[in-house]
N, C-alpha and C. Protein backbone atom coordinates (compact mmCIF):
# COMPACT_ATOMS: atom_id res chain seq x y z
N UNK A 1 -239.78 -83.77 36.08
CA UNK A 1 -239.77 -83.37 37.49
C UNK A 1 -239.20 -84.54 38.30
N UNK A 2 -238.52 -84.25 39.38
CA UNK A 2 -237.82 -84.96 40.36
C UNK A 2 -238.82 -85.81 41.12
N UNK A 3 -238.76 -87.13 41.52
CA UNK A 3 -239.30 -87.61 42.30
C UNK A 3 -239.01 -86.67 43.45
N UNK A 4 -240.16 -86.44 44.90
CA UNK A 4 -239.77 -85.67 46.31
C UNK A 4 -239.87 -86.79 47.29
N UNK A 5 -238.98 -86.65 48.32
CA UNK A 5 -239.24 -87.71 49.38
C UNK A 5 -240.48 -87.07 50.50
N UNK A 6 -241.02 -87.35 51.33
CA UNK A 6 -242.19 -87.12 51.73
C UNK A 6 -242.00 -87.46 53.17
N UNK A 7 -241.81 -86.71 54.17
CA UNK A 7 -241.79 -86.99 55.55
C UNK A 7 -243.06 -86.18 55.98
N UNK A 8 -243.41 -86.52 57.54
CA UNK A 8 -244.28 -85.47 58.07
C UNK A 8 -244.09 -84.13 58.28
N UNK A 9 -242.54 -83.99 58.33
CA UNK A 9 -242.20 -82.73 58.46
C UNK A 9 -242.47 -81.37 57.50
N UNK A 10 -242.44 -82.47 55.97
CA UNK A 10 -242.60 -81.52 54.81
C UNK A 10 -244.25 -82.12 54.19
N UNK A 11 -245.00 -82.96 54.88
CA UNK A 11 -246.56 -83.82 54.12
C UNK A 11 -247.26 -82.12 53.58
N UNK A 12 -247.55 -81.29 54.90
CA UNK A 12 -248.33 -80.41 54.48
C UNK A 12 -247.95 -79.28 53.35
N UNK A 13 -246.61 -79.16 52.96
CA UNK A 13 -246.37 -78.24 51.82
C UNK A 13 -246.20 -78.59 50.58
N UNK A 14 -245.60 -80.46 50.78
CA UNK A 14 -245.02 -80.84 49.67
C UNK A 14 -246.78 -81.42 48.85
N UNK A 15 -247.62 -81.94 49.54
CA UNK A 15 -248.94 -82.87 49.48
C UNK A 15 -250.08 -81.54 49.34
N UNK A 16 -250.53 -81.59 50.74
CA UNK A 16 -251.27 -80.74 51.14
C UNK A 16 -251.62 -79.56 50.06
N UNK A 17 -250.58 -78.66 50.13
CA UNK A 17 -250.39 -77.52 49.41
C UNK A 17 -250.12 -77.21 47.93
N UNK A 18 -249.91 -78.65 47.48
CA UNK A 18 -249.74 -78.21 46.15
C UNK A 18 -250.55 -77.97 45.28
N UNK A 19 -250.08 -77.41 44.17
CA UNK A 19 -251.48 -76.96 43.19
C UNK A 19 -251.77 -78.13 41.74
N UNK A 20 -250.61 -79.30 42.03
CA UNK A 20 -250.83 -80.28 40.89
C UNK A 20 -251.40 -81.67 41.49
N UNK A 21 -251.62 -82.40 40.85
CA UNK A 21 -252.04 -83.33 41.09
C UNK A 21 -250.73 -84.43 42.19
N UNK A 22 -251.00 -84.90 43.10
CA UNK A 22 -250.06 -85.99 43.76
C UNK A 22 -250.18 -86.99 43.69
N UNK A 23 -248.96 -87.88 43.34
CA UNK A 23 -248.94 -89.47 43.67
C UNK A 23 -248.28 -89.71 44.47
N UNK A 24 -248.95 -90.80 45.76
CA UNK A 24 -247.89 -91.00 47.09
C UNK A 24 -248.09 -92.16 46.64
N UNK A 25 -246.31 -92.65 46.96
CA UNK A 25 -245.46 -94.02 46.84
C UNK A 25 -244.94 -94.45 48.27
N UNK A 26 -246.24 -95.08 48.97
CA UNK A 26 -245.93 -95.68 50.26
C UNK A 26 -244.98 -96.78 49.74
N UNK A 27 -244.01 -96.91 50.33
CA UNK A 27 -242.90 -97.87 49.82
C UNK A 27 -242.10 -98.44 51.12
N UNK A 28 -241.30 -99.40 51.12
CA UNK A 28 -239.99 -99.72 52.00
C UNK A 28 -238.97 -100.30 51.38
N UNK A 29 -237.79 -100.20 51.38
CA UNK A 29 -236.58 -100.79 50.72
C UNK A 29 -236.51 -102.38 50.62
N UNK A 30 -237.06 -102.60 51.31
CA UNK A 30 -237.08 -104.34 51.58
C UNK A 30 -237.90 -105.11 50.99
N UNK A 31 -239.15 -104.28 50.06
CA UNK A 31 -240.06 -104.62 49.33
C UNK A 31 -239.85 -104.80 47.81
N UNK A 32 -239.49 -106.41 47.59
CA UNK A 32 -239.38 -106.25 46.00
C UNK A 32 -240.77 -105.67 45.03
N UNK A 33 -241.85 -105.72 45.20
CA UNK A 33 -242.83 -104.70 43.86
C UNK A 33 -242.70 -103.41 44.18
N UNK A 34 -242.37 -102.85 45.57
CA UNK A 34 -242.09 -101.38 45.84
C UNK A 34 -240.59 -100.86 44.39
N UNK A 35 -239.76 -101.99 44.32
CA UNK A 35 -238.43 -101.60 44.16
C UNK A 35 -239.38 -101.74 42.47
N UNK A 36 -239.79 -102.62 42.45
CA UNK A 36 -240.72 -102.86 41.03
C UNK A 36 -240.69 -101.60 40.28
N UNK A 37 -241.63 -101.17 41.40
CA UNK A 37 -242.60 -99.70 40.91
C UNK A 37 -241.46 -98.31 40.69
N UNK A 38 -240.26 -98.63 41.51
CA UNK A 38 -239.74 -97.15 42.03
C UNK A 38 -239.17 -96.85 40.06
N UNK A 39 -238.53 -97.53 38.89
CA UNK A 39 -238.47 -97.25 38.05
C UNK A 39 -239.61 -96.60 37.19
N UNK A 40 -240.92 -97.32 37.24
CA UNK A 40 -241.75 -96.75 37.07
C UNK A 40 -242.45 -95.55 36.47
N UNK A 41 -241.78 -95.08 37.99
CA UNK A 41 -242.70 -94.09 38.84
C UNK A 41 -241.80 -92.93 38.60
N UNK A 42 -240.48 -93.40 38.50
CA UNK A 42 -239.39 -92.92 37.71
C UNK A 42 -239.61 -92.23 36.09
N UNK A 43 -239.76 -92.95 35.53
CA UNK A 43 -240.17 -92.32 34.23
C UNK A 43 -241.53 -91.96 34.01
N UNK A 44 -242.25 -91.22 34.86
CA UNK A 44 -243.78 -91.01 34.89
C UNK A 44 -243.20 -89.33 35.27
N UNK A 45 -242.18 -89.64 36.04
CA UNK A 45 -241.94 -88.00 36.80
C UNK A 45 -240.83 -87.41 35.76
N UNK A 46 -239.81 -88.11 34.94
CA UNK A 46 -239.34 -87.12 34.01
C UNK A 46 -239.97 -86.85 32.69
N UNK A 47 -241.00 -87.91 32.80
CA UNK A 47 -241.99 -87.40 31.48
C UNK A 47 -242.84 -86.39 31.55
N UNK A 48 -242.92 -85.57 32.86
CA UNK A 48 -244.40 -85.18 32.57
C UNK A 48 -244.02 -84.29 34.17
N UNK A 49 -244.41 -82.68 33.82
CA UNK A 49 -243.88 -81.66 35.16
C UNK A 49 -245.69 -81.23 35.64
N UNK A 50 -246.44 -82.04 34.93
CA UNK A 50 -247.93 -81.79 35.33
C UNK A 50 -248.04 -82.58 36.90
N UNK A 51 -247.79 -83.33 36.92
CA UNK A 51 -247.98 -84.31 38.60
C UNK A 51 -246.82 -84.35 39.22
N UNK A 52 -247.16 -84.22 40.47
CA UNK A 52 -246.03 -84.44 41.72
C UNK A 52 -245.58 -85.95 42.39
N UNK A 53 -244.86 -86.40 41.97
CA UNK A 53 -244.44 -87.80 42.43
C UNK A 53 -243.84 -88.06 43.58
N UNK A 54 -244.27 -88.50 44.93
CA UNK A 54 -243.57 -88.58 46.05
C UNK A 54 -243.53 -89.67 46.54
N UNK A 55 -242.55 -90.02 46.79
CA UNK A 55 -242.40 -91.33 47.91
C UNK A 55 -242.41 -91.36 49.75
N UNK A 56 -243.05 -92.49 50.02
CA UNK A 56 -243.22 -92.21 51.38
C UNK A 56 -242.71 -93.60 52.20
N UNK A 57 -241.34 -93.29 53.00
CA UNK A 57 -241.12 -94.31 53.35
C UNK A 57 -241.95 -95.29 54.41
N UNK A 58 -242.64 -96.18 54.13
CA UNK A 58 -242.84 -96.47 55.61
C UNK A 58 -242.64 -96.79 57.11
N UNK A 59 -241.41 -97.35 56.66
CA UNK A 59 -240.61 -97.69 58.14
C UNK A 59 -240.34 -96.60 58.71
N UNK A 60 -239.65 -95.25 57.57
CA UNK A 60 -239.13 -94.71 58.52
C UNK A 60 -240.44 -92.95 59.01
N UNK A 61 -241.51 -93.49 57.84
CA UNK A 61 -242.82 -92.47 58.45
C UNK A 61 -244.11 -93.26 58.98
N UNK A 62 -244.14 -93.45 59.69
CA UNK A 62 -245.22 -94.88 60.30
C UNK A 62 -246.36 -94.25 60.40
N UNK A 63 -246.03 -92.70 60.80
CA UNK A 63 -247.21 -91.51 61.11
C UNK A 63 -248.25 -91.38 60.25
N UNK A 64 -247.47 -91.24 59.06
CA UNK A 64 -248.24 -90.95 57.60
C UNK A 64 -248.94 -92.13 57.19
N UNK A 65 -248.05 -93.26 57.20
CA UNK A 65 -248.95 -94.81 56.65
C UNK A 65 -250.27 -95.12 57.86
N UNK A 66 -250.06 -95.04 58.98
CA UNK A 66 -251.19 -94.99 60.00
C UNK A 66 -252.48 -93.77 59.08
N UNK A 67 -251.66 -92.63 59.10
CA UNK A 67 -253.15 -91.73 58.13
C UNK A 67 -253.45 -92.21 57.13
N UNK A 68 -253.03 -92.63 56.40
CA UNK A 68 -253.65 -93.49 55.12
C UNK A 68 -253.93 -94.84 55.34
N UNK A 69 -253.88 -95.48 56.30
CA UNK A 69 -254.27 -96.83 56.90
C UNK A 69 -253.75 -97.51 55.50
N UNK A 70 -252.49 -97.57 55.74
CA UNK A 70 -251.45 -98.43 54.77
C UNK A 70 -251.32 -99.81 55.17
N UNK A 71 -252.12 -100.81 54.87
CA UNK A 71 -251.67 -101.93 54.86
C UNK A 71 -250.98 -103.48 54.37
N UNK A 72 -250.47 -102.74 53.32
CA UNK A 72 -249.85 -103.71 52.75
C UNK A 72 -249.00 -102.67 51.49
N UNK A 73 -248.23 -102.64 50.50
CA UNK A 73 -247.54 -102.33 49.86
C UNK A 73 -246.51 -102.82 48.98
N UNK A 74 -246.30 -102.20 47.73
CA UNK A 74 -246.66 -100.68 47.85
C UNK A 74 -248.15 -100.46 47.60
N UNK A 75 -248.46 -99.21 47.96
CA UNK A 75 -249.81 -98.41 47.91
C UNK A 75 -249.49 -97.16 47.68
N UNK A 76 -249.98 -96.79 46.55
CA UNK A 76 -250.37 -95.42 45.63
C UNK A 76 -251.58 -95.01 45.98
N UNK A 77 -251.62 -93.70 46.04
CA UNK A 77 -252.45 -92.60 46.37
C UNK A 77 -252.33 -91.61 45.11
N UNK A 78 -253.44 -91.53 44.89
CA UNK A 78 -253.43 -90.15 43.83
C UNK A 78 -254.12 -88.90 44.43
N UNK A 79 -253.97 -87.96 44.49
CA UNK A 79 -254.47 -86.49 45.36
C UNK A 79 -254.57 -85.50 44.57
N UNK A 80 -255.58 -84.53 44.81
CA UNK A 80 -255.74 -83.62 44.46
C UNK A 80 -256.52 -82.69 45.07
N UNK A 81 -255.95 -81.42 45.21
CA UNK A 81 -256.23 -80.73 46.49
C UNK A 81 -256.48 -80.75 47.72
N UNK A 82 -255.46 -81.61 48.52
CA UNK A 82 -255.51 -82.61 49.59
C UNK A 82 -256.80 -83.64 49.94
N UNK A 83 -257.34 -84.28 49.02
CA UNK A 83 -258.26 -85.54 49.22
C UNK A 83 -257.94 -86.27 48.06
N UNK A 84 -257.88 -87.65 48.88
CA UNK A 84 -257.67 -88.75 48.16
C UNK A 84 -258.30 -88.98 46.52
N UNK A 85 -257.89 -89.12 45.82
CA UNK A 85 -258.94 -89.49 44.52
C UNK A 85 -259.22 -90.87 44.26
N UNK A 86 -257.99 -91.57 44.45
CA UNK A 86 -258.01 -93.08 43.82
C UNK A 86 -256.38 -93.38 44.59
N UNK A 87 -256.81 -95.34 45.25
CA UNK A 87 -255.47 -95.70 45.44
C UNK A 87 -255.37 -96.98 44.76
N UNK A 88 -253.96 -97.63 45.00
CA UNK A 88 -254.01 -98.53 44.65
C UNK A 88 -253.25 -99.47 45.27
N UNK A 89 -252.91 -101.01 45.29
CA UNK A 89 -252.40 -101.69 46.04
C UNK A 89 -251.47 -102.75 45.61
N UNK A 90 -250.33 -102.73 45.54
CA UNK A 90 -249.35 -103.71 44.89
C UNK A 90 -248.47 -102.77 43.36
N UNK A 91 -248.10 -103.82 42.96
CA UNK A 91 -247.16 -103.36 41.61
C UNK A 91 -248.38 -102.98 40.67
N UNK A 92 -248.09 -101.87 39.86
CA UNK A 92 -249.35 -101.78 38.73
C UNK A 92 -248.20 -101.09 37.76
N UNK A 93 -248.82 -101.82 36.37
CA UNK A 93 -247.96 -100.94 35.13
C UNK A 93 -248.19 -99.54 35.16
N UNK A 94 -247.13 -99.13 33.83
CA UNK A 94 -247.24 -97.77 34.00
C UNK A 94 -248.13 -97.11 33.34
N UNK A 95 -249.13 -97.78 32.60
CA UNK A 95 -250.34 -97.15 31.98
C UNK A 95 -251.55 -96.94 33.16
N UNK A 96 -251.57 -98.44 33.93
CA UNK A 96 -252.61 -98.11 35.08
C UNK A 96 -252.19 -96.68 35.73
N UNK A 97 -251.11 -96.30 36.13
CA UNK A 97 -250.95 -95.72 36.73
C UNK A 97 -250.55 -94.04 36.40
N UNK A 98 -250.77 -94.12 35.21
CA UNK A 98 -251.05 -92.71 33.99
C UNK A 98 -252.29 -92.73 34.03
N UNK A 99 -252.96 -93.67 34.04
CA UNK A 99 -254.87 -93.29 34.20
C UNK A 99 -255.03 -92.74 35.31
N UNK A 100 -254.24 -93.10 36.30
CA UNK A 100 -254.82 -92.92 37.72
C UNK A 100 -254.82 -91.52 38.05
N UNK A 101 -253.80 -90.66 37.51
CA UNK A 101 -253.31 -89.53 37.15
C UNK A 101 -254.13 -88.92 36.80
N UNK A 102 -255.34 -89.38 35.97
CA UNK A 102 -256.16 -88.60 35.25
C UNK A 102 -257.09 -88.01 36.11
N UNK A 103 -257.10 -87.38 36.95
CA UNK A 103 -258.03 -86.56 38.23
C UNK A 103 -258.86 -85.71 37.47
């Protein structure tokens, strides 16, 4: 499955509404462990059509990082059925972040 990009415009259908599990990738381009993670997070989403992988820019969604009181990054969110399950904060391998999955 495709990584999805994640604005407010699309949070409630792409997040909200889905019926699989979500990972939000609060990220910014200017962030080297964001850029870390984005391979990652990359091969987590063509391995596997069970979880929804989204990225969320921050600069350019400030709206969304304010709702998740994003302060520092990157920061992962794992979701399931729109409430938080587990986040996390900085670069994490890709096994931490296959557990995290495990909802």
């Amino acid at each position: 499955m495709s990584i999805v990009t994640v604005t407010k415009e699309n949070f409630q259908k792409e997040v909200m509404e889905s019926d699989k599990v979500v990972l939000l990738d609060f990220w910014a381009p200017w962030c080297g462990p964001c850029r870390m993670l984005g391979p990652v997070l990359e091969e987590i989403a063509a391995a596997s059509s069970e979880y929804k992988i989204c990225k969320i820019n921050v600069d350019e969604q400030s709206e969304l990082a304010t709702q998740f009181q994003v302060m520092s990054i990157p920061l992962v969110a794992v979701m399931k059925n729109g409430t938080v399950h587990s986040t996390a904060v900085g670069f994490k391998p890709k096994e931490y972040i296959e557990k995290m999955l495990k909802v």
